[in-house]
N, C-alpha and C. Protein backbone atom coordinates (compact mmCIF):
# COMPACT_ATOMS: atom_id res chain seq x y z
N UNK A 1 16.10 -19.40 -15.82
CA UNK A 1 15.81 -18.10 -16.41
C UNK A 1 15.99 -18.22 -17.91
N UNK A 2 15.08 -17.79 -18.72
CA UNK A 2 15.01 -17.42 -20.21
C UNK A 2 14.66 -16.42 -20.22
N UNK A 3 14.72 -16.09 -21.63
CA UNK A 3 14.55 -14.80 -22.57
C UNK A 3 13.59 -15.04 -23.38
N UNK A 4 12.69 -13.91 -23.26
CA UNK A 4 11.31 -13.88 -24.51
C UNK A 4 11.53 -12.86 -25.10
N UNK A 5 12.24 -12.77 -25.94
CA UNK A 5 12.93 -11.32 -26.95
C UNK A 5 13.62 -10.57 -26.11
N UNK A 6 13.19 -9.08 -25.83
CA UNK A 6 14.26 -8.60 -24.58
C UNK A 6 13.60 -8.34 -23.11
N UNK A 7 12.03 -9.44 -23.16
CA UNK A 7 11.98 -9.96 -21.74
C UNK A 7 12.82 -10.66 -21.07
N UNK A 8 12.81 -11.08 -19.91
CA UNK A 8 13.52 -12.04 -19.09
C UNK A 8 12.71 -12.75 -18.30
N UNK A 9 12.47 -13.84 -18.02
CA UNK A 9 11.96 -14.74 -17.57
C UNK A 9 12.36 -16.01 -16.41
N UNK A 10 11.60 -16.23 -15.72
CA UNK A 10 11.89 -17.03 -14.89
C UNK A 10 10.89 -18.30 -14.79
N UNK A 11 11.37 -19.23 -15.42
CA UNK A 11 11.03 -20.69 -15.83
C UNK A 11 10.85 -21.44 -14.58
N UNK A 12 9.77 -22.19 -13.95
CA UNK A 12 9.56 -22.90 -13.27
C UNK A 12 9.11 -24.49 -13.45
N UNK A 13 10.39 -25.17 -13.63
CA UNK A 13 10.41 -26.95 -13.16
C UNK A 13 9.36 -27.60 -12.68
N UNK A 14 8.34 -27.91 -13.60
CA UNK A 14 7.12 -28.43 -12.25
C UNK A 14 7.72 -29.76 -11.69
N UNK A 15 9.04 -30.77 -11.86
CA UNK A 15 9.12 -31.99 -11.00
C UNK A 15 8.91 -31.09 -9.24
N UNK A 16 9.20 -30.18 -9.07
CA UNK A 16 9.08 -29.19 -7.63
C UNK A 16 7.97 -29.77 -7.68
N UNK A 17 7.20 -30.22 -6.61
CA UNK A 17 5.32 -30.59 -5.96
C UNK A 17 4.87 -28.88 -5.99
N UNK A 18 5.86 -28.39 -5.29
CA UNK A 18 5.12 -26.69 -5.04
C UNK A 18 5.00 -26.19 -6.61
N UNK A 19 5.95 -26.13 -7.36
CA UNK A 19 6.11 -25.62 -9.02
C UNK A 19 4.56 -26.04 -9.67
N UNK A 20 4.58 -27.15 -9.65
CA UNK A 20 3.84 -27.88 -9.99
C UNK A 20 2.16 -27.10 -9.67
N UNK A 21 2.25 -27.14 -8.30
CA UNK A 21 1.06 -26.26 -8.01
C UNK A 21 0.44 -25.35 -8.39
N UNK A 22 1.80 -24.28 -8.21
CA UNK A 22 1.53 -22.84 -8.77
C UNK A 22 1.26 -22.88 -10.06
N UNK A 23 2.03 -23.84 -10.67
CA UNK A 23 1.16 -23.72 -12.73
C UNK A 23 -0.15 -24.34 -12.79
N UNK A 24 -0.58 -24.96 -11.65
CA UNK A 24 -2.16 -25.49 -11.70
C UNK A 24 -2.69 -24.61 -11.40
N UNK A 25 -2.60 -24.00 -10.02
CA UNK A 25 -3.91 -23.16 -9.53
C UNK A 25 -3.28 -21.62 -9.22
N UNK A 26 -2.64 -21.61 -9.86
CA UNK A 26 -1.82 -20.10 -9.24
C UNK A 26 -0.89 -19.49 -10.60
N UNK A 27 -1.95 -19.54 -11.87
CA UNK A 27 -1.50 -19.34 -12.96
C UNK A 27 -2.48 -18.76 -13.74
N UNK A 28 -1.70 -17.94 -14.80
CA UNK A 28 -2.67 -17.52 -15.89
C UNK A 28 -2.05 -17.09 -17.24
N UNK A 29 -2.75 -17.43 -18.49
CA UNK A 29 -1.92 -16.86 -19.49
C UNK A 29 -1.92 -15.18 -19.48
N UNK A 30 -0.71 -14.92 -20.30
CA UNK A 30 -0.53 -13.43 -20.36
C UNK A 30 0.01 -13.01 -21.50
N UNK A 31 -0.14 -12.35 -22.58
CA UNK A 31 0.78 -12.15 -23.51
C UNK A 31 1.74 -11.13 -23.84
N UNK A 32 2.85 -11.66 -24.00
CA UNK A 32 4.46 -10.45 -24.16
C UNK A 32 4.70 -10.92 -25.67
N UNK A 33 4.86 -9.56 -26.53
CA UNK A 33 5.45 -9.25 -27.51
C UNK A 33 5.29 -10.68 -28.73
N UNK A 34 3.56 -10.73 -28.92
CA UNK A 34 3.83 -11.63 -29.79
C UNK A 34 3.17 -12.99 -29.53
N UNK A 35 3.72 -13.41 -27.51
CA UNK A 35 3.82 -14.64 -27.53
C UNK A 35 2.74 -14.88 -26.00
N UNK A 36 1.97 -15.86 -26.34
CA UNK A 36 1.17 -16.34 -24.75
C UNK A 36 2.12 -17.03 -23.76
N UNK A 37 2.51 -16.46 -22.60
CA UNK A 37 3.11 -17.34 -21.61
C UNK A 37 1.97 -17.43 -20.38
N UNK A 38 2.82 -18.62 -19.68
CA UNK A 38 1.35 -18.95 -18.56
C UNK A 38 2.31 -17.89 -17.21
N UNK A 39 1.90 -16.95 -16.31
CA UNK A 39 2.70 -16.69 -15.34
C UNK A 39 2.04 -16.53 -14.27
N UNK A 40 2.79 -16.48 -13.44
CA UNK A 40 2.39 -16.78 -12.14
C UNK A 40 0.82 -15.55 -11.49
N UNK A 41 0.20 -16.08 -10.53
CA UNK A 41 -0.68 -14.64 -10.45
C UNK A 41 0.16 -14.00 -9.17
N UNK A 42 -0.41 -12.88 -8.50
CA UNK A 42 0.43 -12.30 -7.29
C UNK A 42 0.19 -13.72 -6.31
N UNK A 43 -1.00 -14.26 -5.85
CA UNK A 43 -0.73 -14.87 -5.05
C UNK A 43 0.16 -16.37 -5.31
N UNK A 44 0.44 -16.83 -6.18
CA UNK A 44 1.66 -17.70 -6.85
C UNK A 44 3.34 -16.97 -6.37
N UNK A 45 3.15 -15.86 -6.94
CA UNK A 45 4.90 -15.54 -6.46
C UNK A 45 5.21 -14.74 -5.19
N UNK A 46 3.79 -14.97 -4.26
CA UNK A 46 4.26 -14.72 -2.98
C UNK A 46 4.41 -15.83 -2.30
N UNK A 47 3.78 -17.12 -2.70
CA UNK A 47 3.94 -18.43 -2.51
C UNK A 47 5.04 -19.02 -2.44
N UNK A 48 5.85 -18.47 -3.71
CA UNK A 48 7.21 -18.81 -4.18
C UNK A 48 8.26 -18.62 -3.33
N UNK A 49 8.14 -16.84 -3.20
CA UNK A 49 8.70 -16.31 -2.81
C UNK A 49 8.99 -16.61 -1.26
N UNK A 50 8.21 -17.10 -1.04
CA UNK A 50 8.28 -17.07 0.53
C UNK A 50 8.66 -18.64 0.71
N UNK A 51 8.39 -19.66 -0.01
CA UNK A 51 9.38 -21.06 0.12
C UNK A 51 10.51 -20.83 0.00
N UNK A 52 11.19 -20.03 -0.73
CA UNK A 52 12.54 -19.63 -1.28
C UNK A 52 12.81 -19.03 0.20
N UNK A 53 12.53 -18.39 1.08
CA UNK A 53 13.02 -17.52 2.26
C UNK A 53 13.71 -18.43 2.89
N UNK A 54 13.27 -19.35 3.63
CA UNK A 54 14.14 -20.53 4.35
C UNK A 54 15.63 -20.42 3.81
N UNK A 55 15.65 -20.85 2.44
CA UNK A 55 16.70 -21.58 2.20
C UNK A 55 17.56 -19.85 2.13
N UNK A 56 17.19 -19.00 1.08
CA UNK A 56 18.15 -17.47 1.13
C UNK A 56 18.76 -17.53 2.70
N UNK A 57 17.79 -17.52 3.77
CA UNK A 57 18.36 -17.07 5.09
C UNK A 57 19.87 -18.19 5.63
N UNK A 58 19.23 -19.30 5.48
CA UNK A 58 20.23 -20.30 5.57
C UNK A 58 21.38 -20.63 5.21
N UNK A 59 21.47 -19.65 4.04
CA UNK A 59 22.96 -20.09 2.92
C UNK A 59 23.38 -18.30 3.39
N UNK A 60 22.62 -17.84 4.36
CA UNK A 60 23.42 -16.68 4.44
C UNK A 60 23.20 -15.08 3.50
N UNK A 61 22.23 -15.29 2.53
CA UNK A 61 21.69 -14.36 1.45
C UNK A 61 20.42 -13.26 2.06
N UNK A 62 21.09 -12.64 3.06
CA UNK A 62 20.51 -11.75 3.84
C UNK A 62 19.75 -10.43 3.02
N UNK A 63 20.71 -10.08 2.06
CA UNK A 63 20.31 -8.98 1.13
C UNK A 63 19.45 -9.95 0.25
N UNK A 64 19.14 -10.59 -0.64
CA UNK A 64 18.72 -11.43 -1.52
C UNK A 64 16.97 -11.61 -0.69
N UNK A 65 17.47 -12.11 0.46
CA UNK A 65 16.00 -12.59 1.57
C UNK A 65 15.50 -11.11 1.53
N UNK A 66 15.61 -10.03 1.77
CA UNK A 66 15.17 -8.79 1.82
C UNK A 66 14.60 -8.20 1.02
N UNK A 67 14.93 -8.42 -0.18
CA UNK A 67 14.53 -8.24 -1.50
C UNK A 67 13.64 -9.06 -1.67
N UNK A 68 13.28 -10.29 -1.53
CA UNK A 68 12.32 -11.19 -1.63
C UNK A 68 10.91 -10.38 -0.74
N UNK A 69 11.63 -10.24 0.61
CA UNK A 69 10.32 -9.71 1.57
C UNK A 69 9.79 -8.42 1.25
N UNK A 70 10.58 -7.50 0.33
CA UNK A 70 10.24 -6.09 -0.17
C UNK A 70 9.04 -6.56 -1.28
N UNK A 71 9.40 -7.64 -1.97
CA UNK A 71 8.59 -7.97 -2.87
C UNK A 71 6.79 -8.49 -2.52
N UNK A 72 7.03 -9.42 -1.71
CA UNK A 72 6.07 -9.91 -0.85
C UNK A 72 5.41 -8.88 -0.02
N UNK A 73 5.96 -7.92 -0.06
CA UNK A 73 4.83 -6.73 0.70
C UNK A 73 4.03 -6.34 0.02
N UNK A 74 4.66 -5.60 -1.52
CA UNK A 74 4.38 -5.17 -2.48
C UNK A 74 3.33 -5.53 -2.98
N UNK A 75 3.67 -7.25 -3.17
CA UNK A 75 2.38 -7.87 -3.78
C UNK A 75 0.90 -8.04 -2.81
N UNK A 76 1.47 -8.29 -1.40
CA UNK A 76 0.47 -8.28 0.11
C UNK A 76 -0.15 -6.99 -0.27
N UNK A 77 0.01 -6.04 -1.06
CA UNK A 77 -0.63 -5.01 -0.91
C UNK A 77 -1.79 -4.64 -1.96
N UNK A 78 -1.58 -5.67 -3.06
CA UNK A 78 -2.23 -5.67 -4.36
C UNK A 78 -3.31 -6.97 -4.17
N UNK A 79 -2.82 -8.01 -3.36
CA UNK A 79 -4.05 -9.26 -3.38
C UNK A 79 -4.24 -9.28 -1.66
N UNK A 80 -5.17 -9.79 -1.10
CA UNK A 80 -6.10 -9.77 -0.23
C UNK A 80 -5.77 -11.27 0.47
N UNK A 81 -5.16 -12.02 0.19
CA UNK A 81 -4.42 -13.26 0.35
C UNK A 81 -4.20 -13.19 2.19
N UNK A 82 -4.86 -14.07 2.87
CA UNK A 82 -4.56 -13.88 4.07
C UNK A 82 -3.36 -15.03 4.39
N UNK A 83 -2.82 -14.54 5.55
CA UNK A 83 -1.59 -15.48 6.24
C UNK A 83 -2.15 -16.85 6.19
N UNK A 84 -3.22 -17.20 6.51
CA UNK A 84 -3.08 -18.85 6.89
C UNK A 84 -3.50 -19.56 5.50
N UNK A 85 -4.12 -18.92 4.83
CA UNK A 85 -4.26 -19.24 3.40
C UNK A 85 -2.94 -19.67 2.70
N UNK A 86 -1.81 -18.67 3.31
CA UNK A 86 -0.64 -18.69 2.13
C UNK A 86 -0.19 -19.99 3.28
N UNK A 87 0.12 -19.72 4.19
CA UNK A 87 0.88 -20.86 5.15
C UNK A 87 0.48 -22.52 5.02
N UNK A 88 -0.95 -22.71 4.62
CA UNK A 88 -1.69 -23.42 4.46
C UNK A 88 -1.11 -24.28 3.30
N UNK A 89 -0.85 -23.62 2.40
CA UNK A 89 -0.57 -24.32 1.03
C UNK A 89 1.02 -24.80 1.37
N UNK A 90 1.61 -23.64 1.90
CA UNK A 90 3.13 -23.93 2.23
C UNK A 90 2.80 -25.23 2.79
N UNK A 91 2.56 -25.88 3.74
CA UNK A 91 2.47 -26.54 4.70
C UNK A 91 3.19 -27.93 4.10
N UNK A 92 2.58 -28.70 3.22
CA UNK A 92 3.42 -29.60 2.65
C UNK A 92 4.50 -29.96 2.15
N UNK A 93 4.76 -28.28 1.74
CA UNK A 93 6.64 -28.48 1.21
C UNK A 93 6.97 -27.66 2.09
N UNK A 94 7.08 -27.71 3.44
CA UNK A 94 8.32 -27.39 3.96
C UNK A 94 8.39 -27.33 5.75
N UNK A 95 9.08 -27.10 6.45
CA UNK A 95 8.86 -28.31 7.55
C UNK A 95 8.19 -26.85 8.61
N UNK A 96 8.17 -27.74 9.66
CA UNK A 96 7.09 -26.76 11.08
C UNK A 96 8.13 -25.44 11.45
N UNK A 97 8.70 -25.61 11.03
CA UNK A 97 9.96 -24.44 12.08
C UNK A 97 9.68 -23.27 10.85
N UNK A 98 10.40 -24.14 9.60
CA UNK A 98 10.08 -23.09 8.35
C UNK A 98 8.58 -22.22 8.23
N UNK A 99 7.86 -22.77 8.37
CA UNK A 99 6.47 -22.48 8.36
C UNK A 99 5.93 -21.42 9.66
N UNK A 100 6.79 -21.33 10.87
CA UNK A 100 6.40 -20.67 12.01
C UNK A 100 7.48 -19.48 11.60
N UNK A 101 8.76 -19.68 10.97
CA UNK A 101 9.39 -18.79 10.72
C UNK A 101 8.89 -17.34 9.99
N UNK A 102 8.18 -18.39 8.69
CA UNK A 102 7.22 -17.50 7.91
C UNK A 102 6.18 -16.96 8.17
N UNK A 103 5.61 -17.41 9.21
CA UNK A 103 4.42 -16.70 9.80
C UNK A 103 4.68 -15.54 10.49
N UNK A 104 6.29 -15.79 11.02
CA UNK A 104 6.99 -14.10 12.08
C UNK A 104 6.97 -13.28 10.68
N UNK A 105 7.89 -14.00 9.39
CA UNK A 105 7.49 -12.52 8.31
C UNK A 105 6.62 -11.90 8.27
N UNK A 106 5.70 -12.98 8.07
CA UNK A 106 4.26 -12.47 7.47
C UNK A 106 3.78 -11.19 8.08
N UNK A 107 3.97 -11.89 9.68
CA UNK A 107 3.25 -10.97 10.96
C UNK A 107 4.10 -9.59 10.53
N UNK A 108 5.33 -9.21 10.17
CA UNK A 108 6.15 -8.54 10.12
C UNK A 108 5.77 -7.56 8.85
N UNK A 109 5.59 -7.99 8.36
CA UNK A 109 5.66 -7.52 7.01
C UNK A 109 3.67 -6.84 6.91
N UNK A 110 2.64 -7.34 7.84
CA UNK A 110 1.71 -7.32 8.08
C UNK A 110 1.81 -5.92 8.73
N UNK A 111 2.38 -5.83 10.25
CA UNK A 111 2.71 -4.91 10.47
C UNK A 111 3.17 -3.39 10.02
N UNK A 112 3.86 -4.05 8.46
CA UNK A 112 4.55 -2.90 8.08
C UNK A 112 3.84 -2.00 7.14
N UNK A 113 2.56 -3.47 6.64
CA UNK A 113 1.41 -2.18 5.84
C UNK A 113 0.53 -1.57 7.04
N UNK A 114 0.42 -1.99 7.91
CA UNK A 114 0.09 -1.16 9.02
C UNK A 114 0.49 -0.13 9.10
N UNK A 115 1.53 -0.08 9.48
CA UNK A 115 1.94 1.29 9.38
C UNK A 115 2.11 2.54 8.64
N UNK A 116 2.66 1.87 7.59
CA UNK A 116 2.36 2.45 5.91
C UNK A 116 0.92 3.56 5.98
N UNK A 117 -0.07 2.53 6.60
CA UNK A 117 -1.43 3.36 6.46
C UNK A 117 -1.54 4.33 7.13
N UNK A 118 -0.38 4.31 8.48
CA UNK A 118 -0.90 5.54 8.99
C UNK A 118 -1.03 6.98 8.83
N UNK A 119 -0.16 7.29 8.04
CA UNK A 119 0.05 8.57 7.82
C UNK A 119 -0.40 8.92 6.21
N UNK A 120 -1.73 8.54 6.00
CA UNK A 120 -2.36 8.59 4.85
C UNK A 120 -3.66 9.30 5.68
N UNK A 121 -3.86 10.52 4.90
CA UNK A 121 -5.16 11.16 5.77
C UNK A 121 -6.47 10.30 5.47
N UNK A 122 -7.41 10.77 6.41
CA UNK A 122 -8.80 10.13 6.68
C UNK A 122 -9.47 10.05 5.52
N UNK A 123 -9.25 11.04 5.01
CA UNK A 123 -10.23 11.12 3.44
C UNK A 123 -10.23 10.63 1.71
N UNK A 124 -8.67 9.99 2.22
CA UNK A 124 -7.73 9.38 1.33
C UNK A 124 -8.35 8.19 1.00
């Protein structure tokens, strides 16, 4: 994490293979106060976000993992990004269990804009 005046920022390591990715194809410049940074697009930090889930759940960061998946809805709701697309890319960094795990989010979290929609009238 850095600071871009009284932004805050979150710096990504490309030695990561996945890091690495997301600043190739899952990037774009943007400019804050002055300065061009490259940042992630939505479908990049749901990418992220969702490699990071494994390990939050594992070390026990139940609230932390929740907040991640609140996020990942959020963004599921702004890009059009389907499940096997995102799972697809996952696939190399990170193992079969992790990857089926994430697919129950997905389904989960899929579900939950489902529902979301329902009670939005017809004409809406």
């Amino acid at each position: 994490t850095g600071d871009c005046g009284p932004l805050r920022v979150d710096l990504l390591f490309t030695k990561n293979p996945l890091f690495a990715e997301i600043a190739e194809r899952h990037s774009a410049p943007r400019s804050f106060l002055n300065h061009t940074l490259r940042c992630a697009t939505p479908e990049g930090i749901i990418l992220l976000k969702l490699f990071a889930l494994p390990s939050l759940y594992r070390q026990g960061r139940i609230e932390r993992a929740d907040l991640y998946e609140t996020d990942i809805l959020q963004l599921l709701r702004l890009d059009p990004v389907t499940d096997e697309r995102l799972l697809a890319q996952l696939k190399a960094h990170l193992t079969e269990t992790d990857l089926k795990a994430l697919a129950d989010v997905l389904r989960d979290l899929r579900g939950r804009l489902k529902n979301a929609n329902r009670f939005q009238s017809p004409e809406a």
